[in-house]
Protein backbone atom coordinates (compact mmCIF):
# COMPACT_ATOMS: atom_id res chain seq x y z
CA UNK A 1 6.10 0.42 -28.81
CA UNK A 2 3.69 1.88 -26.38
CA UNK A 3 2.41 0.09 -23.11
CA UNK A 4 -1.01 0.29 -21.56
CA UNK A 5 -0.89 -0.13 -17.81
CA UNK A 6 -3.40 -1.95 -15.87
CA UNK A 7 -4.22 -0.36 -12.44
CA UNK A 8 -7.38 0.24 -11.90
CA UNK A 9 -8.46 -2.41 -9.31
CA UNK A 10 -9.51 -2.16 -5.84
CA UNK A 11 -6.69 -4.41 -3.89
CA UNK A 12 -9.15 -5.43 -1.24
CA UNK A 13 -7.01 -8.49 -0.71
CA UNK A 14 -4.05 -6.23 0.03
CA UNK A 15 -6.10 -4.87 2.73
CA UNK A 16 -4.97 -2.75 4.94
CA UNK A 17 -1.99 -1.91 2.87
CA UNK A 18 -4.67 -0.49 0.68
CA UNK A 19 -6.70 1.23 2.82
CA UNK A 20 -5.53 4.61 2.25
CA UNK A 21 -4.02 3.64 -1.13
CA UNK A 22 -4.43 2.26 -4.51
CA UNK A 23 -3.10 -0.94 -4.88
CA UNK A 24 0.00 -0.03 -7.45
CA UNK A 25 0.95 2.49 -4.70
CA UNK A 26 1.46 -0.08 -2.49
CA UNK A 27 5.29 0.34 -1.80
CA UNK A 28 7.81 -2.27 -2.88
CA UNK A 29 10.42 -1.56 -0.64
CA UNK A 30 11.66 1.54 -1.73
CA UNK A 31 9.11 3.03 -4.20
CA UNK A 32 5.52 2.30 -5.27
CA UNK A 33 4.73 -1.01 -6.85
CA UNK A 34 4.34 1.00 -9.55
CA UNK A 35 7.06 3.03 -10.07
CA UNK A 36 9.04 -0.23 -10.85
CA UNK A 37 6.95 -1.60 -13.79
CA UNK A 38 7.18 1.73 -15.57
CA UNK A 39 11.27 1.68 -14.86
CA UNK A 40 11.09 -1.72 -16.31
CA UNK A 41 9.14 -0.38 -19.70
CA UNK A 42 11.84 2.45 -19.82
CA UNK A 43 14.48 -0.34 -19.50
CA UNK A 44 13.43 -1.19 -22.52
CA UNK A 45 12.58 1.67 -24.29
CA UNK A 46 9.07 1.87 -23.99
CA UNK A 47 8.35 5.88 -22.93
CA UNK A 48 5.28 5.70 -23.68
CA UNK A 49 2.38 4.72 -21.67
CA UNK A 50 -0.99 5.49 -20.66
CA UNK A 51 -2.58 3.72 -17.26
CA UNK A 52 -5.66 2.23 -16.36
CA UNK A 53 -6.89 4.09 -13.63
CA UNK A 54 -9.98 4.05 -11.36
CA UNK A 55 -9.75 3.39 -7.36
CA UNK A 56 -7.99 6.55 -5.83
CA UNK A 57 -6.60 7.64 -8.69
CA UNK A 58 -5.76 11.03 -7.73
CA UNK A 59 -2.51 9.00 -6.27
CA UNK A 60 -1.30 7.80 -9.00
CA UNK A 61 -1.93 10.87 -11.03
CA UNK A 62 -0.05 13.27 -8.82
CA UNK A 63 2.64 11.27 -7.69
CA UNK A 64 4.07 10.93 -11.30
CA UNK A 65 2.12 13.39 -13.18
CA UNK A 66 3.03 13.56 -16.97
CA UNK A 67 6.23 11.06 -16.32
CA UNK A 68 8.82 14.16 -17.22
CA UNK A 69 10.49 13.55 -13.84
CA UNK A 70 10.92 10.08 -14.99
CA UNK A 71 12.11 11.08 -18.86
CA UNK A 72 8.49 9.11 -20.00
CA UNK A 73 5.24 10.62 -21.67
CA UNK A 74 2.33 9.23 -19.18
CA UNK A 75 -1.21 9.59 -20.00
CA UNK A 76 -4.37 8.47 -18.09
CA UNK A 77 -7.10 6.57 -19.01
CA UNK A 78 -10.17 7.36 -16.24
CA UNK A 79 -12.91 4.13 -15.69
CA UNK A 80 -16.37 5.60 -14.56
CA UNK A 81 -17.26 2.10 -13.66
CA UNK A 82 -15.04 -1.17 -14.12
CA UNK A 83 -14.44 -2.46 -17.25
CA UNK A 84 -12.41 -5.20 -16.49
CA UNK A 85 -8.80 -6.35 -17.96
CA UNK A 86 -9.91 -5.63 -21.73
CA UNK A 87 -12.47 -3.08 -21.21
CA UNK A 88 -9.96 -1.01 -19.92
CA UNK A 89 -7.53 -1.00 -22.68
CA UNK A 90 -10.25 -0.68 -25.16
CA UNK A 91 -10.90 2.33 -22.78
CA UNK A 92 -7.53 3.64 -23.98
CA UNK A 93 -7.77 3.15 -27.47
CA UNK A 94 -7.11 6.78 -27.98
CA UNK A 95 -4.02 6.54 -27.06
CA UNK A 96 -2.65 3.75 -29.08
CA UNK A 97 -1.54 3.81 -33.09
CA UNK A 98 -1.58 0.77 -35.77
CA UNK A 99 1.58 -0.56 -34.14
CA UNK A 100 1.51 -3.71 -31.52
CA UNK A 101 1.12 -2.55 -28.28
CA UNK A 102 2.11 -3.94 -24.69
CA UNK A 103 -0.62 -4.54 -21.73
CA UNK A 104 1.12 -5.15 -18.36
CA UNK A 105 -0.51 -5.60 -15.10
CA UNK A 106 0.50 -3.14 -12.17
CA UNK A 107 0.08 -6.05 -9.23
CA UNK A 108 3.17 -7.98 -10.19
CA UNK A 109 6.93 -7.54 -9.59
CA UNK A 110 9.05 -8.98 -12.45
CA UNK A 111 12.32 -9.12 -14.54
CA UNK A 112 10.77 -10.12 -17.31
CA UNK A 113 12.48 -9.43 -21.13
CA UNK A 114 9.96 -7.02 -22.82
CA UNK A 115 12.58 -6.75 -25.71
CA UNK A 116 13.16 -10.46 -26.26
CA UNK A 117 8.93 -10.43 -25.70
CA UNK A 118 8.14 -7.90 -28.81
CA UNK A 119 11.00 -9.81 -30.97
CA UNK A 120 8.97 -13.35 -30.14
CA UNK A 121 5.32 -11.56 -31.32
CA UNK A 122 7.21 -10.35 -34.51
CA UNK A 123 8.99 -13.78 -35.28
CA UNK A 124 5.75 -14.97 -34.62
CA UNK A 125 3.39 -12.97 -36.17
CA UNK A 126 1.16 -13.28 -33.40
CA UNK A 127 -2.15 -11.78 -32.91
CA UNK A 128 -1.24 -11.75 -29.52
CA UNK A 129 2.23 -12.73 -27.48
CA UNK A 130 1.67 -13.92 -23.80
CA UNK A 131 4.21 -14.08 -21.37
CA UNK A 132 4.20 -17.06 -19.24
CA UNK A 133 5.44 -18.49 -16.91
CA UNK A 134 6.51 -22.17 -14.89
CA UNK A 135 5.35 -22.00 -11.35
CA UNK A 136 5.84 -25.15 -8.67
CA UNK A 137 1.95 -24.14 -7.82
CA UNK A 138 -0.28 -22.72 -10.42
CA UNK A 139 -3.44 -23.45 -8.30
CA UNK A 140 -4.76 -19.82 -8.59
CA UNK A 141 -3.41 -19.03 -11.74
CA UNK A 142 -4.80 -18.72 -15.41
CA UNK A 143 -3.26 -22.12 -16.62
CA UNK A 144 -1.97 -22.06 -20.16
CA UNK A 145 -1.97 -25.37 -22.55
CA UNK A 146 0.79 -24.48 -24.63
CA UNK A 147 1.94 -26.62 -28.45
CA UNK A 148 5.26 -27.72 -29.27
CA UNK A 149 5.47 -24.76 -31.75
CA UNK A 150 4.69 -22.27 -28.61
CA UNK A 151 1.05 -21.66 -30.03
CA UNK A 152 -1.72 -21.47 -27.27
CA UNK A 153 -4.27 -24.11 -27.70
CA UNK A 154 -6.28 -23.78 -24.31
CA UNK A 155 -6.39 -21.41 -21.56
CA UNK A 156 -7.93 -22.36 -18.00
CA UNK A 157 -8.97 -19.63 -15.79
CA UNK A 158 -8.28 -20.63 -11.94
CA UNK A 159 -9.20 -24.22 -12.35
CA UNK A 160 -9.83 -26.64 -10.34
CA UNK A 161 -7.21 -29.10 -9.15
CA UNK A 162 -8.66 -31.67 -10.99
CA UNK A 163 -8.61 -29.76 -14.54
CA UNK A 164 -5.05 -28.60 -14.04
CA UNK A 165 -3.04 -30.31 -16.81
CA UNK A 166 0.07 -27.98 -16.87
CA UNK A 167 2.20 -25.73 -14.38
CA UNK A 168 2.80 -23.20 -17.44
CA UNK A 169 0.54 -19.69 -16.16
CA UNK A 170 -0.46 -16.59 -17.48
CA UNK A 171 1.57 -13.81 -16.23
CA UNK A 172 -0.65 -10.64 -17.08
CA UNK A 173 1.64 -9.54 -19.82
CA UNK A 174 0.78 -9.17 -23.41
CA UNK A 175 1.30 -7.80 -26.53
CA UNK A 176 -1.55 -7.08 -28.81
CA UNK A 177 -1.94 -6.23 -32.58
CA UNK A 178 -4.25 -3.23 -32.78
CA UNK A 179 -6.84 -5.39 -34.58
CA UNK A 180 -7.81 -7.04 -30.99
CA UNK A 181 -9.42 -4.25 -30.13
CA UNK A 182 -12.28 -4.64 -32.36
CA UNK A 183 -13.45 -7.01 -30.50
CA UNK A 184 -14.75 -4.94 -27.99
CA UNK A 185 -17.74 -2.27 -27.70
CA UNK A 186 -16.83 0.96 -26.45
CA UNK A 187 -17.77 1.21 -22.31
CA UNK A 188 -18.38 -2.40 -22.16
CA UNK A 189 -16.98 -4.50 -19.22
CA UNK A 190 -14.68 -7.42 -20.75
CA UNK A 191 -12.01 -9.87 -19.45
CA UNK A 192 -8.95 -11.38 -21.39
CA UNK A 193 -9.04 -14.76 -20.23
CA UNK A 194 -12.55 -14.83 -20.29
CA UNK A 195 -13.92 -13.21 -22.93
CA UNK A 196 -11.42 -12.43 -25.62
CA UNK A 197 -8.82 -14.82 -25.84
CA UNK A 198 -11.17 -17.08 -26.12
CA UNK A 199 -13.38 -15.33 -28.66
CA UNK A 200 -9.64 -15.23 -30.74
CA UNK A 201 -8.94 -18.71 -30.29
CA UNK A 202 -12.16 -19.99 -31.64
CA UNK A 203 -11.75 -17.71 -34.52
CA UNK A 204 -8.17 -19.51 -34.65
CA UNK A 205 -6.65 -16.51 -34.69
CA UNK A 206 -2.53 -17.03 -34.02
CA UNK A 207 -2.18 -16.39 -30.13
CA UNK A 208 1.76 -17.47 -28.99
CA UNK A 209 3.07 -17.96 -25.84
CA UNK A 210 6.41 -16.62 -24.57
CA UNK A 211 7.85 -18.78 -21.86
CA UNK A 212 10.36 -16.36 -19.58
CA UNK A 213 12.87 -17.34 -17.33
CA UNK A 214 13.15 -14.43 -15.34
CA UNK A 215 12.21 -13.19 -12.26
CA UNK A 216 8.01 -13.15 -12.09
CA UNK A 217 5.51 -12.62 -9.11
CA UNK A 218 1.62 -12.08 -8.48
CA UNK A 219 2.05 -9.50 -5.65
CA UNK A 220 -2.00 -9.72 -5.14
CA UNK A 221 -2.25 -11.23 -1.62
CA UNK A 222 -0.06 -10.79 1.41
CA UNK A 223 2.00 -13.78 1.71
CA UNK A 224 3.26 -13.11 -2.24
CA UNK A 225 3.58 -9.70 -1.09
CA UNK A 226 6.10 -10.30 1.41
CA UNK A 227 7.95 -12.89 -0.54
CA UNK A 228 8.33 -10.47 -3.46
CA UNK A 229 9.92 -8.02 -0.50
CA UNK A 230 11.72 -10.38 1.02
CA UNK A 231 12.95 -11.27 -3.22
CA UNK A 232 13.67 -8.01 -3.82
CA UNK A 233 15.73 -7.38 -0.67
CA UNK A 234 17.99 -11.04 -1.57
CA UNK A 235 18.86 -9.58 -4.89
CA UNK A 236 16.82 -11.88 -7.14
CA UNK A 237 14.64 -9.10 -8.98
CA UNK A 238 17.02 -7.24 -11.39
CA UNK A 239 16.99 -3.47 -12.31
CA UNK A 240 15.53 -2.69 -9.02
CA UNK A 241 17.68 0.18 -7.69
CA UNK A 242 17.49 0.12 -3.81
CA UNK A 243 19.70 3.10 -3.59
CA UNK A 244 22.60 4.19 -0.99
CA UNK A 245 23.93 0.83 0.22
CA UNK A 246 25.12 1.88 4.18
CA UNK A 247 26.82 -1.60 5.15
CA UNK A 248 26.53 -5.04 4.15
CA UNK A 249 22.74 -6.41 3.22
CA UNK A 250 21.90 -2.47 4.51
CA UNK A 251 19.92 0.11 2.42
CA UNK A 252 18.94 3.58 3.31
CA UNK A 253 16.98 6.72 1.87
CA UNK A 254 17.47 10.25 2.46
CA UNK A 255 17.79 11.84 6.06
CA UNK A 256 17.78 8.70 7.76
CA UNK A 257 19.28 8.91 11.23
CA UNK A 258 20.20 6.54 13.76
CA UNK A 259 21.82 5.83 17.13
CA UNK A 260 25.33 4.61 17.58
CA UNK A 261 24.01 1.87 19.10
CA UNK A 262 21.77 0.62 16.67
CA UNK A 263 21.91 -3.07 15.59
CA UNK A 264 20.96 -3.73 11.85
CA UNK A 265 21.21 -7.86 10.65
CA UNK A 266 20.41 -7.35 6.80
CA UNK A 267 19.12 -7.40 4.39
CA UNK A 268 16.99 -4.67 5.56
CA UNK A 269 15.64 -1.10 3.75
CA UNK A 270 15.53 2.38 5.70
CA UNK A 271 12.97 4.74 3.97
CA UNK A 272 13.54 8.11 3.89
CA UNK A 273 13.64 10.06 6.83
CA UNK A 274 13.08 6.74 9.26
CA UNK A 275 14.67 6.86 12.60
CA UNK A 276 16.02 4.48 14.60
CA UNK A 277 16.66 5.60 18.48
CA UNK A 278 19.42 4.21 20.54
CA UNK A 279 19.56 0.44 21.60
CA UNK A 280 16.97 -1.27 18.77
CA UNK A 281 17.93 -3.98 17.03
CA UNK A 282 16.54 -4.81 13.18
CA UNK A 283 17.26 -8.95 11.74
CA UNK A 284 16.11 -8.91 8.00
CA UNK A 285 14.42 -9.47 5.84
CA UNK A 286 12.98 -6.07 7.17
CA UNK A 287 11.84 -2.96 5.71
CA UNK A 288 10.92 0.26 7.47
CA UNK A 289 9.23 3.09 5.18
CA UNK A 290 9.26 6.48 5.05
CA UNK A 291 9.23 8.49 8.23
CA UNK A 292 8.54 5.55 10.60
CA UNK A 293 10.28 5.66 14.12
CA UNK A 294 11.43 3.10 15.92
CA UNK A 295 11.76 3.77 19.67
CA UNK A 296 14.24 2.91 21.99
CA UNK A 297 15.69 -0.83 22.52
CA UNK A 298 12.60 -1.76 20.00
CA UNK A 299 13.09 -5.07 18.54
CA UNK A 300 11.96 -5.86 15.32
CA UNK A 301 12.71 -9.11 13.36
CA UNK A 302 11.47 -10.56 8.91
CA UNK A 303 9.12 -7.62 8.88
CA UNK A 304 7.34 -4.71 7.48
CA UNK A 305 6.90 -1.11 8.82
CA UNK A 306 5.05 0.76 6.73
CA UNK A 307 5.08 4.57 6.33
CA UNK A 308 4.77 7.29 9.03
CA UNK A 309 4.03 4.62 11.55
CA UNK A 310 5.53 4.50 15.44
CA UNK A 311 6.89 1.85 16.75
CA UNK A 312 7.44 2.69 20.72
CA UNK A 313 9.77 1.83 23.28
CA UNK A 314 10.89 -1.33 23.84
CA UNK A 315 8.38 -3.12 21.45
CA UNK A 316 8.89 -6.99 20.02
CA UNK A 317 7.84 -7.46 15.94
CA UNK A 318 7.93 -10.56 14.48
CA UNK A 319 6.76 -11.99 11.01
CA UNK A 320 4.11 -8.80 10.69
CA UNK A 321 3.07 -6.10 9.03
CA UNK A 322 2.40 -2.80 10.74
CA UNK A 323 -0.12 -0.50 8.47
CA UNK A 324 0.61 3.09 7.38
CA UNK A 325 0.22 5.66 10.40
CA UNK A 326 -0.19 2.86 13.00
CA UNK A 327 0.76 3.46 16.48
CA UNK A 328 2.50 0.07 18.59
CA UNK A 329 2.81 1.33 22.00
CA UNK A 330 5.88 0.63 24.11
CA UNK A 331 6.71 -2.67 25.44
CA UNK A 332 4.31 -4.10 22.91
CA UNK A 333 4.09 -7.44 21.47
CA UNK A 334 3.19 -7.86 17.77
CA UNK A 335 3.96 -11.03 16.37
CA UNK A 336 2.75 -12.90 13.26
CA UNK A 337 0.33 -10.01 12.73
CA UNK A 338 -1.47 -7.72 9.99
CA UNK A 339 -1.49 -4.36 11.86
CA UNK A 340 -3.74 -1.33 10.90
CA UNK A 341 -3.90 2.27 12.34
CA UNK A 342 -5.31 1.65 15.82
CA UNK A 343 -3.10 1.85 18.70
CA UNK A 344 -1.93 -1.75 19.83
CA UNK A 345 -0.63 -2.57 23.08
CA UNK A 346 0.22 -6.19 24.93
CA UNK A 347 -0.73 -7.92 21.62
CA UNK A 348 0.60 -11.12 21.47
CA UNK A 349 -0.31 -13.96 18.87
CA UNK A 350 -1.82 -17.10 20.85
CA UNK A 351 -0.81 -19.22 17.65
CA UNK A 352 2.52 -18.80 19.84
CA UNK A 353 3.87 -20.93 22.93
CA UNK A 354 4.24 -19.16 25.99
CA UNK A 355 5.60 -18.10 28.20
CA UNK A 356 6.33 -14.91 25.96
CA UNK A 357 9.91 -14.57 27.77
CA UNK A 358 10.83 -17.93 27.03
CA UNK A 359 9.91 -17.53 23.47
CA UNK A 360 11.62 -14.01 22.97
CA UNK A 361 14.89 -15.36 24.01
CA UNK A 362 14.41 -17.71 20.88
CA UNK A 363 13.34 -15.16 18.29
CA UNK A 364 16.84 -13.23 19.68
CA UNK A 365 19.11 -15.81 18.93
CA UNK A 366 17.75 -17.32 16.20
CA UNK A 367 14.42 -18.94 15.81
CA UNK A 368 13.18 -20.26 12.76
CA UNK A 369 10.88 -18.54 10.32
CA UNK A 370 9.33 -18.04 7.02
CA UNK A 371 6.51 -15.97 5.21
C-alpha cells in the first residue's frame, strides 16, 4: 500500500514554533513531527509515500530527500496555491496505482494500527476506512455518527455544542479506493469533511469507520503540543525511539555534555549537542533541543527549549516554551510563557503571586502544575 502525506499547511497556530519552520518540522522531542509518522508507515510496511507539500517546503525536502537514509521511496507533491485536504491528494494522483491507498495527516502524533486499519477497509469493502477515535472532549473535532455495523451515517465538522451527539472523532487518517479520486477536478481546492465525504455519502457510497484504541493526538495548537511531549516522554506513544537512555526517566543525543554537578529529575530529553554548565538543575517533563545551552545554576522546570537557543546564567523556566535561537538573559524569569527570538530579561508572568522569591522556593520543592 502506498501513503499520501498531508503537510502542506501553514501552522500559524503553532506560532512561533513555526516561524522559521514548517509545521511537520516542528520537533517532537527528538526528531521532526514528521519523521515519526513516516517511521510509523514503515512499521507497517508502507515504503512508499509521496507528501503534500507547500509552506517552506525546501525543509522537508532536504532534510529527508528521497527517504534512502530511511530505507523508504519519498516523492513530493508541490501546491502552487492550497488545495485543501483532498485537493492535495488529487494533486498526487500521479503517484498512486489502482490499489487502496492511505492519507495521513502530518499534525498528529499516534500509535495507531495501519495494518489492522487496511485489513478493516478490505473486510469491509469500504470506499473509504476512517480511523476514529473516542475523545473525553470532541468540541473542535470532526464528530463522526457511527452505525452498529461501523458504517458512517453522518459526519459533523467542528460543531457546535449543541449539535454534538457523539464523542467518536475523525482522526485525519484514511484509506481510499482509487475511485475517490474522481471526484475531484484537477487544481481545484477541496476538503474531505466538507466536500467529499459528503458528496460519497449522499451517493451512499460504503464509507466505514475504524474505531482505534491506541495512542492518538491533534498536535495543532500548543497546549496539545505539549501534552503530546509531555506523552511521549511518559512512555504512552509506542515505536517512538528516544534513543541513548543516560539514567532513569533521562534521554540524550549525540555530543551532549554536562557538568558533574548537574541535576536532571526526569523524564527529560537532551538534543544533540545541548550543554548543560555546572550547578543547573532540570525537573521533567522537559526537553532541551539541539545545541541549546543552559548556563550556570539555570533552573528550568515541565518545559521546552527549543533548538540553538541560550538559556543564561542563573535563569528560572517554568511551564514555557522558549522559541528556536532565543536568547533568556541571566538571572531571568520566564514563567508560564511562549518565548520567541528576542532577548528576554526580568520577565516574570503577573498571572503569578509575588513576591517572586517566595514563589521560587515553591516551584523548587515541588509546586503543582500542569499544561
Amino acid at each position: 500500500m502506498k501513503a499520501v502525506v498531508m503537510a502542506g499547511g501553514l501552522g500559524s497556530r503553532l506560532h512561533p514554533l513555526t516561524a522559521k519552520r514548517p509545521k511537520p518540522m516542528v520537533p517532537l522531542v527528538n526528531k521532526p513531527v514528521l519523521f515519526h509518522i513516516l517511521s510509523l508507515l514503515k512499521h507497517h510496511n508502507i515504503t512508499e509515500v509521496v507528501i503534500t507539500v507547500k509552506h517552506l517546503a525546501h525543509h522537508i525536502q532536504e532534510y529527508f530527500g528521497d527517504g534512502s537514509k530511511m530505507g523508504m521511496d519519498i516523492r513530493y507533491a508541490m501546491e502552487e496555491s492550497p488545495l485543501g485536504t483532498a485537493g492535495g491528494v488529487k494533486n498526487a494522483e500521479w503517484f498512486l496505482d489502482k490499489e487502496p491507498f492511505l492519507v495521513i495527516s502530518s499534525d498528529i502524533v499516534t500509535d495507531i494500527d495501519l495494518s489492522n486499519l487496511l485489513q478493516y477497509h478490505r473486510e469491509k469493502q469500504a470506499a473509504v476506512t476512517m480511523a476514529l477515535k473516542r475523545v473525553s472532549n470532541p468540541k473542535g473535532y470532526g464528530v463522526v455518527i457511527v452505525d452498529a455495523k461501523g458504517g458512517i451515517s453522518q459526519l459533523l465538522e467542528k460543531p457546535e455544542p449543541s449539535q454534538i451527539t457523539s464523542n467518536i472523532v475523525n482522526t485525519g487518517i484514511y484509506i481510499l479506493e482509487p475511485d475517490v479520486l474522481n471526484y475531484m477536478q484537477t487544481d481545484t481546492k477541496y476538503d474531505f469533511s466538507y466536500d467529499i465525504f459528503p458528496a460519497l455519502l449522499q451517493d451512499k457510497a460504503p464509507i466505514f469507520g475504524y474505531l482505534a484504541n491506541q495512542y492518538w493526538r491533534d498536535i495543532g495548537t500548543i497546549q496539545s503540543y505539549e501534552q503530546a511531549i509531555v506523552d511521549v516522554l511518559n512512555g504512552k506513544v509506542k515505536h517512538i525511539d528516544l534513543g541513548n537512555k543516560i539514567s532513569n526517566g533521562v534521554w540524550a543525543g549525540r555530543n551532549v555534555t554536562m557538568a558533574g554537578d548537574v541535576c536532571l529529575f526526569g523524564p527529560i530529553y537532551l538534543g544533540d549537542n545541548v550543554k548543560i554548565k555546572k550547578g543547573a538543575t532540570l525537573y521533567g517533563p522537559t526537553v532541551i533541543h539541539d545545541g541549546s545551552v543552559v548556563d550556570r545554576k539555570a533552573w528550568i522546570r515541565h518545559s521546552i527549549i527549543d533548538q540553538e537557543s541560550y538559556i543564561g546564567k542563573e535563569a528560572t523556566i517554568y511551564q514555557s516554551i522558549v522559541s528556536q535561537d532565543s536568547h533568556i538573559g541571566s538571572d531571568s524569569v520566564v514563567i508560564r510563557k511562549l518565548v520567541h527570538d528576542e532577548p528576554q530579561t526580568e520577565t516574570v508572568s503577573s498571572l503569578l503571586p509575588s513576591p517572586y522569591t517566595a514563589l521560587k522556593e515553591r516551584l523548587m520543592t515541588g509546586y503543582s502544575y500542569s499544561f
